[in-house]
N, C-alpha and C. Protein backbone atom coordinates (compact mmCIF):
# COMPACT_ATOMS: atom_id res chain seq x y z
N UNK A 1 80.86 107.50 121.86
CA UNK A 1 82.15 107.13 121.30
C UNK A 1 81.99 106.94 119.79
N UNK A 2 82.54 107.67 118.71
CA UNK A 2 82.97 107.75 117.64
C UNK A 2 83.32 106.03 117.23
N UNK A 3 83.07 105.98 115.74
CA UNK A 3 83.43 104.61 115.67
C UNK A 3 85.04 104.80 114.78
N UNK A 4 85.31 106.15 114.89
CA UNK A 4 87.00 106.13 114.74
C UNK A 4 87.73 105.81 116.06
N UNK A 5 87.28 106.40 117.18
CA UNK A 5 87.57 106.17 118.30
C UNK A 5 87.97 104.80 118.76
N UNK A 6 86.91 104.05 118.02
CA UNK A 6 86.55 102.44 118.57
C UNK A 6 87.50 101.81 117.80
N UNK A 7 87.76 102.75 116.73
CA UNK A 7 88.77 101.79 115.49
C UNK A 7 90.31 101.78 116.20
N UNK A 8 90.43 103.10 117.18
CA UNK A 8 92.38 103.50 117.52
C UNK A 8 91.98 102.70 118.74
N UNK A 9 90.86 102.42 119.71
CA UNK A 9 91.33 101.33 121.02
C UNK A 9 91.91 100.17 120.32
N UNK A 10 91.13 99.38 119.53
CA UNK A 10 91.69 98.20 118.96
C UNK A 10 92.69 98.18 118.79
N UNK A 11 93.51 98.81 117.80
CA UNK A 11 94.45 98.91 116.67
C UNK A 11 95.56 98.89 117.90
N UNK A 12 96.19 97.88 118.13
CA UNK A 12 97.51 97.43 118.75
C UNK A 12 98.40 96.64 118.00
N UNK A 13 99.78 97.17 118.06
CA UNK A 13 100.89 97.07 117.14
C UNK A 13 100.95 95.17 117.07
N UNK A 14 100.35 94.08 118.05
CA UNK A 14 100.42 92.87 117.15
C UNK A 14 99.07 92.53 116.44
N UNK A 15 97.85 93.33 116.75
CA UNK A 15 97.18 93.01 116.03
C UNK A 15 97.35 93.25 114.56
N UNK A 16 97.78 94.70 114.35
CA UNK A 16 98.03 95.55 112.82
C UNK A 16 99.25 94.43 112.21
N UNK A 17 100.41 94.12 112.78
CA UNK A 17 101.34 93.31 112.21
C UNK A 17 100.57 91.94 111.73
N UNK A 18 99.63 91.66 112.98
CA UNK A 18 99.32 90.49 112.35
C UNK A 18 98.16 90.39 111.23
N UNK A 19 97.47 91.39 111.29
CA UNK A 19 96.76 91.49 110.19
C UNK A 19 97.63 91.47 108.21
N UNK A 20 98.47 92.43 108.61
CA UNK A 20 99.52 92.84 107.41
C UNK A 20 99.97 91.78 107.52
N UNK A 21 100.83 90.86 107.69
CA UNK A 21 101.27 89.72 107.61
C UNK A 21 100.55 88.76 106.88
N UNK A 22 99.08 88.74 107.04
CA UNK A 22 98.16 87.73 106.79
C UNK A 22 97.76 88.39 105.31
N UNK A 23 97.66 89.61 105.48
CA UNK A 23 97.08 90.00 103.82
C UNK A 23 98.64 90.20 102.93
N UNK A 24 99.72 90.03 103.49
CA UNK A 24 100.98 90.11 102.37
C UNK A 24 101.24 88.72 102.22
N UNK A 25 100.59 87.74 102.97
CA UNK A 25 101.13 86.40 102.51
C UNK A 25 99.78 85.96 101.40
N UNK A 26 99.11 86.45 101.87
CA UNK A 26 97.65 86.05 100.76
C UNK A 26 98.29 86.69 99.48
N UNK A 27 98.72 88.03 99.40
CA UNK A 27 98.76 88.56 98.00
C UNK A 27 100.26 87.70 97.85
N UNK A 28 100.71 87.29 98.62
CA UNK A 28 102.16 86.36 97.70
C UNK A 28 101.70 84.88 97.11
N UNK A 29 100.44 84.43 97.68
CA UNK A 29 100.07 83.25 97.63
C UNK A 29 99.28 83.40 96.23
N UNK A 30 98.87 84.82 96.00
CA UNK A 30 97.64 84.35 94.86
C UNK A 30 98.52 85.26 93.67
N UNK A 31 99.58 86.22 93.81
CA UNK A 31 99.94 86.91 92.87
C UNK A 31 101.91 86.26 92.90
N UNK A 32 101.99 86.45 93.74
CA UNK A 32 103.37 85.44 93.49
C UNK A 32 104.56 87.02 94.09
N UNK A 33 105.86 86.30 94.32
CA UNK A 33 106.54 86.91 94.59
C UNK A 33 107.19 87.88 94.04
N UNK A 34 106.74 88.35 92.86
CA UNK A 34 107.18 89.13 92.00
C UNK A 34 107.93 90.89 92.17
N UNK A 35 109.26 90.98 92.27
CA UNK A 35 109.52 92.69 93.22
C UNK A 35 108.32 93.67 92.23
N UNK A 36 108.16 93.37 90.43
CA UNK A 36 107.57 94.28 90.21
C UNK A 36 106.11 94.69 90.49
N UNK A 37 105.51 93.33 90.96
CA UNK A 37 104.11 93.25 91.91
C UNK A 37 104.24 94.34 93.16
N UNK A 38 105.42 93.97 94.13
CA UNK A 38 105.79 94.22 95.12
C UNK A 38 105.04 96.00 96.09
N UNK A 39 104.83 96.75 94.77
CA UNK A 39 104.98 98.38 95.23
C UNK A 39 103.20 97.70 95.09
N UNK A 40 102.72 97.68 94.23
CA UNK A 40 100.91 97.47 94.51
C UNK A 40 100.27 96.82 95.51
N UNK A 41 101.34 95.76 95.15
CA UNK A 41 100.82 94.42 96.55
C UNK A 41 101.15 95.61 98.18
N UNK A 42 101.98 95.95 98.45
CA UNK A 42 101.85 96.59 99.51
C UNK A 42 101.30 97.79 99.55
N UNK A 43 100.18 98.36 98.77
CA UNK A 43 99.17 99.08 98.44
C UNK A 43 98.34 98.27 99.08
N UNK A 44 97.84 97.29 98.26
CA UNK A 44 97.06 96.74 98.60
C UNK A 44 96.86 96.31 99.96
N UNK A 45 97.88 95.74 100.35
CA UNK A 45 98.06 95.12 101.83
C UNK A 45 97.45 96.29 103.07
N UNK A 46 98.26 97.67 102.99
CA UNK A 46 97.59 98.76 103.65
C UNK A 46 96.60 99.16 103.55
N UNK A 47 95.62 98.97 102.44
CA UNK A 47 94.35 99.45 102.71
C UNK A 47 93.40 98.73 103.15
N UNK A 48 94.14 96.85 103.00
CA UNK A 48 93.24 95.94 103.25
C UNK A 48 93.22 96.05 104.66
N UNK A 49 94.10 96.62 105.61
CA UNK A 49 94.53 96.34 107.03
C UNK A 49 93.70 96.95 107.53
N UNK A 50 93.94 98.62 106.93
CA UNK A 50 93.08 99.52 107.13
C UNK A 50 91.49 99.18 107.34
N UNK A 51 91.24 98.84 106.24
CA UNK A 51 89.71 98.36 106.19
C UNK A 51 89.14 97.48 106.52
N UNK A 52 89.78 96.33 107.38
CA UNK A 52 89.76 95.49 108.18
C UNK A 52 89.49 95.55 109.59
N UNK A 53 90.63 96.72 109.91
CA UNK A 53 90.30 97.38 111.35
C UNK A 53 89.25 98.15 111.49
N UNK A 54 88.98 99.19 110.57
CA UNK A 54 87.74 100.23 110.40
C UNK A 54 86.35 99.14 110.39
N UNK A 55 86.35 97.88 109.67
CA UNK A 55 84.89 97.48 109.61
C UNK A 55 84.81 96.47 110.67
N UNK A 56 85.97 96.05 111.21
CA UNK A 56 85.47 94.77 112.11
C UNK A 56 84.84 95.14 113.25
N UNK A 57 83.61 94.11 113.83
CA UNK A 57 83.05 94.74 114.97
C UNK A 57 83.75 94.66 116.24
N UNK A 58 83.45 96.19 117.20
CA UNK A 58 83.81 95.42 118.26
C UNK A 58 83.83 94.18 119.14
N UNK A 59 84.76 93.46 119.59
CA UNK A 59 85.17 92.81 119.82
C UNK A 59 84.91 91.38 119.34
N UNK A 60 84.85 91.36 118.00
CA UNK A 60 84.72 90.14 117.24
C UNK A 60 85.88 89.85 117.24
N UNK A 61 85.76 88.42 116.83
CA UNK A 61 87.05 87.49 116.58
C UNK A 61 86.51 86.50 115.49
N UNK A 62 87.46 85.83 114.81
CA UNK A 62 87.54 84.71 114.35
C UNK A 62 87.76 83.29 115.20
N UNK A 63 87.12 82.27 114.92
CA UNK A 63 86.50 81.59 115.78
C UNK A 63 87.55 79.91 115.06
N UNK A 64 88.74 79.54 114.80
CA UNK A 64 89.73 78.63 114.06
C UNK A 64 88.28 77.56 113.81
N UNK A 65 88.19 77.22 115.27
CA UNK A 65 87.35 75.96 114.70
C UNK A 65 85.90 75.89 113.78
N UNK A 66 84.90 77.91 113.92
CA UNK A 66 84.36 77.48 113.29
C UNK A 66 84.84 77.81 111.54
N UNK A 67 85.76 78.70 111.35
CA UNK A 67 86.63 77.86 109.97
C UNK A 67 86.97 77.51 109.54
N UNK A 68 86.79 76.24 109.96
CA UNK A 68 87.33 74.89 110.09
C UNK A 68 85.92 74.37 109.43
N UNK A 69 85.54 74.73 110.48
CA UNK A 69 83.70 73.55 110.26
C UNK A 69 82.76 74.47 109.16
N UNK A 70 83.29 75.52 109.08
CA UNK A 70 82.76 76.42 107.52
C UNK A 70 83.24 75.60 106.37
N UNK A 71 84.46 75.41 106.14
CA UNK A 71 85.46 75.06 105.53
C UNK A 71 84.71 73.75 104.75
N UNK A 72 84.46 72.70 105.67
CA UNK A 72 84.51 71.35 105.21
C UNK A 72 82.68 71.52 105.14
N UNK A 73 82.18 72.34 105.83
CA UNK A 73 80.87 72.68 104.92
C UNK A 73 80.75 72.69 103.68
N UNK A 74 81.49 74.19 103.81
CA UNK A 74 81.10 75.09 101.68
C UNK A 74 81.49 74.18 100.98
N UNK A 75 83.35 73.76 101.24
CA UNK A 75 83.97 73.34 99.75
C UNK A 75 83.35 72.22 99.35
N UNK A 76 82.75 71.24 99.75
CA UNK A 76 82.00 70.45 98.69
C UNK A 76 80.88 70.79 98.17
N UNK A 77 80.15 71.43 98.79
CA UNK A 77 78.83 71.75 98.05
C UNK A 77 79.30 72.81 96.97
N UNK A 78 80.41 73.65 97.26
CA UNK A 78 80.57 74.53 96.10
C UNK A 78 81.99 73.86 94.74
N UNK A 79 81.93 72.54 95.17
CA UNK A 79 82.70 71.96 94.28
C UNK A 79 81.97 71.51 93.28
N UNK A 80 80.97 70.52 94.05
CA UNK A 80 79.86 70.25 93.48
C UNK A 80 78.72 70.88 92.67
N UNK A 81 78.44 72.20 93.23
CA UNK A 81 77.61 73.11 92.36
C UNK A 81 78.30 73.35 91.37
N UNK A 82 79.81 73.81 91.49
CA UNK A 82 80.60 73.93 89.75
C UNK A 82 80.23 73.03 89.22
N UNK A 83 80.60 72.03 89.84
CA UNK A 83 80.53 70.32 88.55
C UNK A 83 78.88 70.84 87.55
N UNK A 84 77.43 70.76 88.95
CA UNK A 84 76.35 70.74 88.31
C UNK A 84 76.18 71.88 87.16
N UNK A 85 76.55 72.65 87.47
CA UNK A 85 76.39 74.13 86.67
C UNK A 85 77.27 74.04 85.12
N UNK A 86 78.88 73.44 85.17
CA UNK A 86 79.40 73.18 84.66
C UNK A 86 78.57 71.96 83.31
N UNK A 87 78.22 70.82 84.11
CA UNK A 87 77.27 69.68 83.30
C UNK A 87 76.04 70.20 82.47
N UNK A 88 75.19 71.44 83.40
CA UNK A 88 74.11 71.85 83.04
C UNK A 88 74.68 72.68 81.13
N UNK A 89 75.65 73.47 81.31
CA UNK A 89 76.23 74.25 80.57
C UNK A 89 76.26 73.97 79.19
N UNK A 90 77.05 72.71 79.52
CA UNK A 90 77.63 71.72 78.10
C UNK A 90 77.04 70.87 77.57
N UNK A 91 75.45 70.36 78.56
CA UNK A 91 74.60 69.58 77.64
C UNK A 91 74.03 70.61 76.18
N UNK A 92 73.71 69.53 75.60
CA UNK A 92 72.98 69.93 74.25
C UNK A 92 71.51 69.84 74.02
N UNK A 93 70.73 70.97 73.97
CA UNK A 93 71.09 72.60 74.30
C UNK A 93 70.84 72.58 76.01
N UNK A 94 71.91 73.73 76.22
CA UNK A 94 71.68 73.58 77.52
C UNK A 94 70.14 73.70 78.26
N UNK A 95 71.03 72.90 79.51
CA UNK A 95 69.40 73.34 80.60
C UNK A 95 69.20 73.78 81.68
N UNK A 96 69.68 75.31 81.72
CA UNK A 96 70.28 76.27 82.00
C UNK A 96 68.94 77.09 82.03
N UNK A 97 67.95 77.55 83.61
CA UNK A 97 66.84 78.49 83.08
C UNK A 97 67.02 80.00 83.94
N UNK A 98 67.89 80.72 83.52
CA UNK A 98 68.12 81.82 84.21
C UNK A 98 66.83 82.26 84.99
N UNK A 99 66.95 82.72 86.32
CA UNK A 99 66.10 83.82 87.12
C UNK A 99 65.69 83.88 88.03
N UNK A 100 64.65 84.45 88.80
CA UNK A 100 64.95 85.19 90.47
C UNK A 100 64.48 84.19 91.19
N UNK A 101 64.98 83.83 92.44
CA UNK A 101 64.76 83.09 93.57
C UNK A 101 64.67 84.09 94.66
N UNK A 102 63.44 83.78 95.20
CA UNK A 102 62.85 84.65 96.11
C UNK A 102 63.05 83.87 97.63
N UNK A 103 63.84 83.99 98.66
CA UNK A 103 64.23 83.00 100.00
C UNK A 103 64.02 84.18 100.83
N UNK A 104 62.93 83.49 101.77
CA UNK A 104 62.97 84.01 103.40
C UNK A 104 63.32 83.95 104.20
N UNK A 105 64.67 84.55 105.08
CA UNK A 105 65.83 84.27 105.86
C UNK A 105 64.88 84.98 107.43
N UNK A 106 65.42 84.44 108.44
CA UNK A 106 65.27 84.73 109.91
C UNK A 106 66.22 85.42 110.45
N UNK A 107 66.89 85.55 109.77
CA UNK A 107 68.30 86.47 110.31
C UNK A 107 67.77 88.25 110.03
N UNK A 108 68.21 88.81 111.28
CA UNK A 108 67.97 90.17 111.78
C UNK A 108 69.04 90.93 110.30
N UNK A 109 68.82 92.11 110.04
CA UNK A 109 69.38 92.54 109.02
C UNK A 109 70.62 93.14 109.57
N UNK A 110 71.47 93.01 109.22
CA UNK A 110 73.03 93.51 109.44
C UNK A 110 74.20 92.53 109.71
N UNK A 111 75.11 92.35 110.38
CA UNK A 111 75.81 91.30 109.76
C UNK A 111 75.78 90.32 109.73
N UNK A 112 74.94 89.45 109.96
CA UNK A 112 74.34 88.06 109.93
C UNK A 112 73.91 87.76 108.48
N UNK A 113 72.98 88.64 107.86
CA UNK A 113 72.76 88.87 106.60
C UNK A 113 73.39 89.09 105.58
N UNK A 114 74.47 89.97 105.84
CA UNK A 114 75.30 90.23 104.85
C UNK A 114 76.03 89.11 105.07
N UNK A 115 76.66 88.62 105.88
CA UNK A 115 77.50 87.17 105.62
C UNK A 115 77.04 86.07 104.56
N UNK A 116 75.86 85.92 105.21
CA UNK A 116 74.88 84.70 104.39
C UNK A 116 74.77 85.36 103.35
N UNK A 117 74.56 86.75 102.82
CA UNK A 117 74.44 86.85 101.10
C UNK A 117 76.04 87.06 100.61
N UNK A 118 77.02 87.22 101.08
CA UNK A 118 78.03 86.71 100.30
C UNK A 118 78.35 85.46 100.39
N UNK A 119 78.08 84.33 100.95
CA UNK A 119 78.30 83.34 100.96
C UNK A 119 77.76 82.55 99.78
N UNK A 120 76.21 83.03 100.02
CA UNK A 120 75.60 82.84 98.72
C UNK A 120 76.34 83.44 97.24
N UNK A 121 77.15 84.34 97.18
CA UNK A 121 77.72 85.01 96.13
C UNK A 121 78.38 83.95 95.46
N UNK A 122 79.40 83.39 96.56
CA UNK A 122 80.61 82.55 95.97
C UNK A 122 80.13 80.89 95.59
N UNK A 123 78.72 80.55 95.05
CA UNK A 123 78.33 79.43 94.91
C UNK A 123 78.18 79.68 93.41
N UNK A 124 78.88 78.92 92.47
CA UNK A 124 78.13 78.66 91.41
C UNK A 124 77.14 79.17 90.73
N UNK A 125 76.86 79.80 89.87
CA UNK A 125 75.52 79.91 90.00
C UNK A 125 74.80 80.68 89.96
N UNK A 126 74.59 81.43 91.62
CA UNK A 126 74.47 82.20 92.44
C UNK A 126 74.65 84.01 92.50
N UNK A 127 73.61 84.74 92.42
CA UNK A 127 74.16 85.98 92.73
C UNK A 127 72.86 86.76 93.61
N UNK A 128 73.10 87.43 94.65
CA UNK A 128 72.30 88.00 95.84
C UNK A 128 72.37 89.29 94.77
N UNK A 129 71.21 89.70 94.52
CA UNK A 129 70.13 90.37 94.41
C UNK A 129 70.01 91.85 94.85
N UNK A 130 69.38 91.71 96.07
CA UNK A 130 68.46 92.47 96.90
C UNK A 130 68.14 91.97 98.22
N UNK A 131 67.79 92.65 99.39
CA UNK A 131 67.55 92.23 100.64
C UNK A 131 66.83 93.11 101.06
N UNK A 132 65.17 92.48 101.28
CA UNK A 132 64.19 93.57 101.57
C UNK A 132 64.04 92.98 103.27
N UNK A 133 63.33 94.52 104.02
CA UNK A 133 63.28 94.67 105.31
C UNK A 133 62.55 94.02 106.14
N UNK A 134 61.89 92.72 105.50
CA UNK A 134 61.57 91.73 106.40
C UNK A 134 62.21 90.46 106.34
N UNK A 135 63.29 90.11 105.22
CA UNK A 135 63.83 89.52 105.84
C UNK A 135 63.68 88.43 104.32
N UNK A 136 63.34 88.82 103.07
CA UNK A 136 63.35 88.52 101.85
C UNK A 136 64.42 88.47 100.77
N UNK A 137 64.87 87.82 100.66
CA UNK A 137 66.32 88.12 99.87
C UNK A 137 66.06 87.36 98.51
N UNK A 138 66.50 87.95 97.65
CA UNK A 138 66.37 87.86 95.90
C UNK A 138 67.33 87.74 95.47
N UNK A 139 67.84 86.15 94.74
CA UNK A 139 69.33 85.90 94.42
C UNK A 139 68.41 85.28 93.06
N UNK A 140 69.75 86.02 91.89
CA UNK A 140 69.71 85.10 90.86
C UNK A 140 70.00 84.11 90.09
N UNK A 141 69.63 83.26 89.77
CA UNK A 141 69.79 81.71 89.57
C UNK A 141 70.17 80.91 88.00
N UNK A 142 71.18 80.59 87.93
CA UNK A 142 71.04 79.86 86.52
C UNK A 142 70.06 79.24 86.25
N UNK A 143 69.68 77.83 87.11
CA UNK A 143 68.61 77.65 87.18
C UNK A 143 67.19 77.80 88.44
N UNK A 144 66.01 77.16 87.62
CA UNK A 144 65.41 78.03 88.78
C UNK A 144 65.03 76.46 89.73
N UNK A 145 65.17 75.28 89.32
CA UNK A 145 64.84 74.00 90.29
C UNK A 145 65.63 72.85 89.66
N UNK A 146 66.32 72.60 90.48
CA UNK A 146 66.57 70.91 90.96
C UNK A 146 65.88 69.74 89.51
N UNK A 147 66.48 69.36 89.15
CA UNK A 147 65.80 67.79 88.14
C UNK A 147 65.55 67.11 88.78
């Protein structure tokens, strides 16, 4: 079975609505209601649907409660890393030591991995690198340790 194949079983008229629904209220939420937005934003919205259905795995789901318990994870630690990064910035002279952090993850390579290195993306800070085939991942660091 083709993984276009796998993409048209899924694709049922409330899933697609409800997907589009969810990415036209996001682009009203972050770009605003604007009609002259309107012709891009629903560009946008269709390809996001599109590419939503095409990459999600079979029969994955979203799980409310654990984005919920993601949720009240990240946002403080990544509130907090702004603050530190932010403080580090504006002392005089900063103390700020750019460069590579080398972390050994247990996670099998494919989407387990890629989750955890964008997660790592959206921290402060933070930027994933590289991901070598045992399981080595190379993110770069404002700084490189803790005071």
């Amino acid at each position: 079975m083709t993984r276009a194949s796998r993409t048209h079983e899924r694709l049922t008229p409330q899933r697609l609505f409800g997907r589009c629904f969810s990415f036209l209220a996001l682009w009203m939420i972050l770009i605003g209601p604007g009609l002259k937005d309107l012709p891009i934003g629903l560009l946008a919205v269709l390809v996001a649907t599109w590419a939503s259905m095409a990459l999600w795995p079979p029969g994955g789901s979203p799980s409310p409660r654990g984005i919920i318990g993601f949720l009240m994870y990240f946002l403080p630690r990544s509130v907090s890393a702004g603050i530190d990064v932010a403080r580090r910035a504006m002392t005089t002279p900063p103390t700020l030591a750019p460069g590579v952090v080398t972390y050994r993850t247990s996670l099998p390579p494919g989407m387990g991995r890629d989750a955890a290195r964008t997660v790592m993306s959206l921290q402060p800070g933070k930027l994933p690198i590289a991901s070598e085939s045992d399981g080595t991942l190379l993110e770069g660091s404002e700084f490189r340790a803790w005071p």
